[in-house]
C-alpha atoms as a PDB file:
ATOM      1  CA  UNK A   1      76.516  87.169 104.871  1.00  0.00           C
ATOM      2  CA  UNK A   2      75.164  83.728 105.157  1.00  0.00           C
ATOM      3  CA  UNK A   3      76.358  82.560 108.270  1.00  0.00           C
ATOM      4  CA  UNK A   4      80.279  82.375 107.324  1.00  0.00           C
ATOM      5  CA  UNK A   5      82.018  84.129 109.824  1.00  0.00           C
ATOM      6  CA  UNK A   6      84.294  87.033 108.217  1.00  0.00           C
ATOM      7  CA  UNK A   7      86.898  88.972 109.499  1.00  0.00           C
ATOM      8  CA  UNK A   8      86.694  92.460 107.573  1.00  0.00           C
ATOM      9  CA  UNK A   9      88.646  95.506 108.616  1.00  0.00           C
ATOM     10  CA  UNK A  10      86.677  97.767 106.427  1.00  0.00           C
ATOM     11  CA  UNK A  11      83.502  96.689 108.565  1.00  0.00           C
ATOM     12  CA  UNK A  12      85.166  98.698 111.735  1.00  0.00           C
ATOM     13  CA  UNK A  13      85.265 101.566 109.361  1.00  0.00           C
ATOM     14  CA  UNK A  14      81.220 101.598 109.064  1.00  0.00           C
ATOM     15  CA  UNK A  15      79.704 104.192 111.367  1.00  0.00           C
ATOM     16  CA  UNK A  16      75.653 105.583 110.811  1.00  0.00           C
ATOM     17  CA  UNK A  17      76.517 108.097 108.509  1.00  0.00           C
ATOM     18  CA  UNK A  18      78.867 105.766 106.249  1.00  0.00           C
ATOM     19  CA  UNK A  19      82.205 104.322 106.043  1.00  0.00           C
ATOM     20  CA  UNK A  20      84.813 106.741 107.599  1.00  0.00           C
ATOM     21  CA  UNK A  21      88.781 105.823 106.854  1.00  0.00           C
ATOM     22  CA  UNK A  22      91.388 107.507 108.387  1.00  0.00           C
ATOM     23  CA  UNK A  23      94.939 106.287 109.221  1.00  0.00           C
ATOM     24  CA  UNK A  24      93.679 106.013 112.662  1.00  0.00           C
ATOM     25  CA  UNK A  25      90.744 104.303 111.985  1.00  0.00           C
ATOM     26  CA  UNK A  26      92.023 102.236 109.547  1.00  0.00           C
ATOM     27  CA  UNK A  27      95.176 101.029 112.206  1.00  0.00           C
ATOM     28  CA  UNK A  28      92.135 100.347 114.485  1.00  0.00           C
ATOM     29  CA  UNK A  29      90.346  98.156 112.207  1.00  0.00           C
ATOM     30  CA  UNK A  30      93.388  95.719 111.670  1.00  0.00           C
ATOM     31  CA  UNK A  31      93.752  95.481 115.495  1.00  0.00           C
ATOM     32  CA  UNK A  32      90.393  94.977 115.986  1.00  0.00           C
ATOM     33  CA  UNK A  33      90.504  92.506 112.969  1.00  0.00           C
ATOM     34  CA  UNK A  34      93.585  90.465 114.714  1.00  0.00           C
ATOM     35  CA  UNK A  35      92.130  90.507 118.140  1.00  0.00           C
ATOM     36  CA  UNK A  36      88.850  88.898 116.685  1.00  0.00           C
ATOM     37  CA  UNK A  37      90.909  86.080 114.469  1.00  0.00           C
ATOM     38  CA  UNK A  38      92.543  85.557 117.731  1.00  0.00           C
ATOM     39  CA  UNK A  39      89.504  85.538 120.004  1.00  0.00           C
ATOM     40  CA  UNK A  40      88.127  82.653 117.833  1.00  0.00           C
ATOM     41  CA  UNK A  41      91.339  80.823 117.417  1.00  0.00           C
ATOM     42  CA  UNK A  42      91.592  81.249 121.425  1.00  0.00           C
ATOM     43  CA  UNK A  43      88.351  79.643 122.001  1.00  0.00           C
ATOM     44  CA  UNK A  44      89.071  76.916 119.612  1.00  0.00           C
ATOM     45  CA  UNK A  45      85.992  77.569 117.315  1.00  0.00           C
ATOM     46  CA  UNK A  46      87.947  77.544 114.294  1.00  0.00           C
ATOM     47  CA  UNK A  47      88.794  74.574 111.842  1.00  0.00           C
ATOM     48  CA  UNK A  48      89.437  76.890 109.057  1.00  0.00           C
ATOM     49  CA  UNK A  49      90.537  79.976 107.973  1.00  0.00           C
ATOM     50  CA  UNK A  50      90.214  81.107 104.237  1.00  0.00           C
ATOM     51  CA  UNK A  51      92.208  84.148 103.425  1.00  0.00           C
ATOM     52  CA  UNK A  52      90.066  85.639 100.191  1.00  0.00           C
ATOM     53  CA  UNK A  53      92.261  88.333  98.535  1.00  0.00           C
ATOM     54  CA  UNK A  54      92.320  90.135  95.441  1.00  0.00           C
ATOM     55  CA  UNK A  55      91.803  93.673  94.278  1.00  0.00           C
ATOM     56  CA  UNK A  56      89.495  95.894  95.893  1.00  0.00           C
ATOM     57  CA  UNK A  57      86.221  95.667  93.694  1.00  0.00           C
ATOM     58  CA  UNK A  58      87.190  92.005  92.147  1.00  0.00           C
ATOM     59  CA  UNK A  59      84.123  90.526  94.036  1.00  0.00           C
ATOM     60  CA  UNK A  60      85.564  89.113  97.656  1.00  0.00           C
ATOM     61  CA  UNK A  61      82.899  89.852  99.775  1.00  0.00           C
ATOM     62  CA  UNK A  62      80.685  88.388  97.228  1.00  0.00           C
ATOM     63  CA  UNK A  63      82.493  85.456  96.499  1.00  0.00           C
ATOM     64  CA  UNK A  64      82.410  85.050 100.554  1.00  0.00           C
ATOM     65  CA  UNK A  65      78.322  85.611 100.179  1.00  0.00           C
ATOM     66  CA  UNK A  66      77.568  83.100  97.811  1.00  0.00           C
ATOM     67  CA  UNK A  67      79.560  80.052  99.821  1.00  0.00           C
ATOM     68  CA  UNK A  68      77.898  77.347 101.736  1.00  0.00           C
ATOM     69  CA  UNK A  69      78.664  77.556 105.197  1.00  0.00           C
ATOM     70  CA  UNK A  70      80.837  75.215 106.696  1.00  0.00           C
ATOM     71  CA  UNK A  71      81.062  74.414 110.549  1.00  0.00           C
ATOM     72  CA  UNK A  72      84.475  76.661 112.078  1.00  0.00           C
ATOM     73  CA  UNK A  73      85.170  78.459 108.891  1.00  0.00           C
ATOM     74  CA  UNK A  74      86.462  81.545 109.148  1.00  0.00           C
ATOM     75  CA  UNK A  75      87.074  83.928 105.974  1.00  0.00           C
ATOM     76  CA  UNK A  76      89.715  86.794 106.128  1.00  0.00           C
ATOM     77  CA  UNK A  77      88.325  89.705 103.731  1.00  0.00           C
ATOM     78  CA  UNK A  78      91.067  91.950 102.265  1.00  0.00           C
ATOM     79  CA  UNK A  79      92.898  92.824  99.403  1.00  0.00           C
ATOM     80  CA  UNK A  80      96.024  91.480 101.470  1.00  0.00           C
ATOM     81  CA  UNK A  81      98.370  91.991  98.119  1.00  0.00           C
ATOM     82  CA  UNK A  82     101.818  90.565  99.054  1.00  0.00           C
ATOM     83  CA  UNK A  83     103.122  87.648 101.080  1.00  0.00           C
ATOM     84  CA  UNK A  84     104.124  89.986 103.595  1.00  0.00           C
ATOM     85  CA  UNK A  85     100.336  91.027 104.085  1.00  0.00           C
ATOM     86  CA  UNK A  86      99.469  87.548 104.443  1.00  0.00           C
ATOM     87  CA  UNK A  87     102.241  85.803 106.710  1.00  0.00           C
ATOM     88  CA  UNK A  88     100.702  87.331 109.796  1.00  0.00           C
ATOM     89  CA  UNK A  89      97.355  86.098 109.909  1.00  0.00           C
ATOM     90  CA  UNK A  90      98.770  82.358 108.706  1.00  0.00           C
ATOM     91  CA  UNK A  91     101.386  82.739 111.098  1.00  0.00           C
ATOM     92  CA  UNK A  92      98.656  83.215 113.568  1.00  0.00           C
ATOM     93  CA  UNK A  93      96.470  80.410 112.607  1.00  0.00           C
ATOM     94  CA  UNK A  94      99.160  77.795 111.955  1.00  0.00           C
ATOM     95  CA  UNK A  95     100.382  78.728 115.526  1.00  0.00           C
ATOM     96  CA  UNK A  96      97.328  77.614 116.962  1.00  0.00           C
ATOM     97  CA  UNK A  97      97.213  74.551 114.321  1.00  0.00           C
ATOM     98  CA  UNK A  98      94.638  75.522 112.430  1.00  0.00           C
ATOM     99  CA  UNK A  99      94.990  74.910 108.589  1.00  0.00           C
ATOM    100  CA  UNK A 100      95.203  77.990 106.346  1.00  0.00           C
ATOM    101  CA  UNK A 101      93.468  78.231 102.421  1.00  0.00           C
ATOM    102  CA  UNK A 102      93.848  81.337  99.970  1.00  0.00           C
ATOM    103  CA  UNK A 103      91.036  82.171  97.515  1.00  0.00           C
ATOM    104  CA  UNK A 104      92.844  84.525  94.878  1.00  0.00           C
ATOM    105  CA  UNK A 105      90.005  86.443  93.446  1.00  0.00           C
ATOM    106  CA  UNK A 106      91.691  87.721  90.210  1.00  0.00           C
ATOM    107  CA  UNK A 107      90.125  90.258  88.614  1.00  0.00           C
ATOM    108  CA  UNK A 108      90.941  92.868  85.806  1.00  0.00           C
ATOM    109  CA  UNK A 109      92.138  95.847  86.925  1.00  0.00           C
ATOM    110  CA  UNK A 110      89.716  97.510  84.118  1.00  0.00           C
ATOM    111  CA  UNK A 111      86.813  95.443  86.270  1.00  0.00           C
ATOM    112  CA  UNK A 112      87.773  96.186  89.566  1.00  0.00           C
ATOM    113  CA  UNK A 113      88.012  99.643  89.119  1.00  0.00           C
ATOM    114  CA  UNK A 114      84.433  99.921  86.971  1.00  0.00           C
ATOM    115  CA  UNK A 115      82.619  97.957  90.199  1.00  0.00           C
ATOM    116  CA  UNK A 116      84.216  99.999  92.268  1.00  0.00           C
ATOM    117  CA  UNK A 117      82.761 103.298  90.376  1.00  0.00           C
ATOM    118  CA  UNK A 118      79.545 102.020  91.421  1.00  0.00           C
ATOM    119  CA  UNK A 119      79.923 101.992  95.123  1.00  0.00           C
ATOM    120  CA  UNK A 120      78.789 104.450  96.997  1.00  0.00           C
ATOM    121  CA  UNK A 121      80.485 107.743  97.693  1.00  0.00           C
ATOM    122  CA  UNK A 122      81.339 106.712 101.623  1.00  0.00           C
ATOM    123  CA  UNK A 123      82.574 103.085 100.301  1.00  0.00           C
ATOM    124  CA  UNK A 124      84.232 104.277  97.258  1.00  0.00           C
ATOM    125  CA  UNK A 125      88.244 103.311  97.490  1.00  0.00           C
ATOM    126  CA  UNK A 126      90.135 105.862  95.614  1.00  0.00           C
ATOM    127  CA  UNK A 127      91.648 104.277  92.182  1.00  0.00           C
ATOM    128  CA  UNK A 128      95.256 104.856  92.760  1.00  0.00           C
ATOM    129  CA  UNK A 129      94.922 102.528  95.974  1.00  0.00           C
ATOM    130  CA  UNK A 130      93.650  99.783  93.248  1.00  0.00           C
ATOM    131  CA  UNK A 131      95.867 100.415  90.787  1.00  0.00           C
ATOM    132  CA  UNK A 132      98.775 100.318  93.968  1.00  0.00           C
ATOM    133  CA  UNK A 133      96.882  96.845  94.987  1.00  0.00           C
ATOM    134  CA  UNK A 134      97.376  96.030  91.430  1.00  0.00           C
ATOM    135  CA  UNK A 135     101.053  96.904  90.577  1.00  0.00           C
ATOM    136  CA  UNK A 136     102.147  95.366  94.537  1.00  0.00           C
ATOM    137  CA  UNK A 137     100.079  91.966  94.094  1.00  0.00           C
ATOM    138  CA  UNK A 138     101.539  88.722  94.494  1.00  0.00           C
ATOM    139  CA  UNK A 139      99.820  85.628  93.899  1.00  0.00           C
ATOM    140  CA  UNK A 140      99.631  83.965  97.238  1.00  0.00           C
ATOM    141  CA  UNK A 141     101.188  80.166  97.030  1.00  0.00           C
ATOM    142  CA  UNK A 142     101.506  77.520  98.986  1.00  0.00           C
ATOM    143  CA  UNK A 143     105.080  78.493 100.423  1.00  0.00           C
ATOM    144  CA  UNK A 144     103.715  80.962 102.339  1.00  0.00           C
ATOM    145  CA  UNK A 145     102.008  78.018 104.694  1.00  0.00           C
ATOM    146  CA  UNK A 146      98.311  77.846 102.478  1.00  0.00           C
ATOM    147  CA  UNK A 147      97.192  74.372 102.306  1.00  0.00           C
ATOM    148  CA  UNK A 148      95.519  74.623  99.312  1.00  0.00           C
ATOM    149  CA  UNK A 149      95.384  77.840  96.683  1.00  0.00           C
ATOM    150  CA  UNK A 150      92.535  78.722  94.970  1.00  0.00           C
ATOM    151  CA  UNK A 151      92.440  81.213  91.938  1.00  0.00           C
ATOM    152  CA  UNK A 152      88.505  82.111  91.358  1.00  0.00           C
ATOM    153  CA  UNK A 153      88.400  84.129  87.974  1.00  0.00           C
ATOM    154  CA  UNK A 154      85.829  87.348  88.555  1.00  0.00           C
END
């Protein structure tokens, strides 16, 4: 990335011979990906967390790449597709008083699922889990505690 601190659970899922999910691994990830948000919220080196959602494929991580950084940022990475995916990590935040910002990263379903073709096998996500990302998603607003909302068309 470019010097934007992200929180990604699917980077605990890397291993040297390719991204390996599992239920186990995949419960692991989250905890690891709380207990890092935490850690930096703990040492008070965070001004502001972005949660970037949106489909798997719809361009997150990219969007995330091509940002300026910006002193105690912090981006969460995932396709976090209902309010009740979201309310724990701004719960979290807001308890330490940080301020909270969605990017919505809305992308086709037809899109998300053609980019995601073009992963690699080990990085692939299987399509039904898009098109379940796609049928559960909620626009995040700011009733669920965002200070600001921002939709980024992919």
């Amino acid at each position: 990335m470019n010097g934007i601190r992200v929180i990604d659970p699917d980077a605990v899922l890397e291993t040297g011979a390719g991204r390996i999910w599992t239920p186990e691994r995949n419960a692991e990830a989250w905890c690891q990906a709380f207990a890092a948000l935490r850690g930096w919220l703990e040492a008070g080196t965070v001004a502001r967390l972005v949660v970037v959602c949106g489909l798997q494929g719809s361009g997150k991580s990219t969007w995330i790449a091509s940002q300026e950084p910006e002193a105690g940022t912090v981006c969460f990475d995932a396709a976090l597709p209902g309010a009740r995916h979201r309310a724990p990590i701004v719960a979290l935040a807001r308890s330490y008083g940080v301020p909270v910002a969605a990017v919505w990263i809305r992308a086709p379903l037809a899109l998300a699922l053609e980019r995601n073709s073009q992963c690699p096998d080990d990085r692939r996500v299987p399509a039904e889990s898009i098109r379940s990302v796609d049928r559960l998603f909620e626009p995040p607003g700011t009733d669920e505690g965002f200070v600001t909302v921002r939709i980024v068309e992919a």
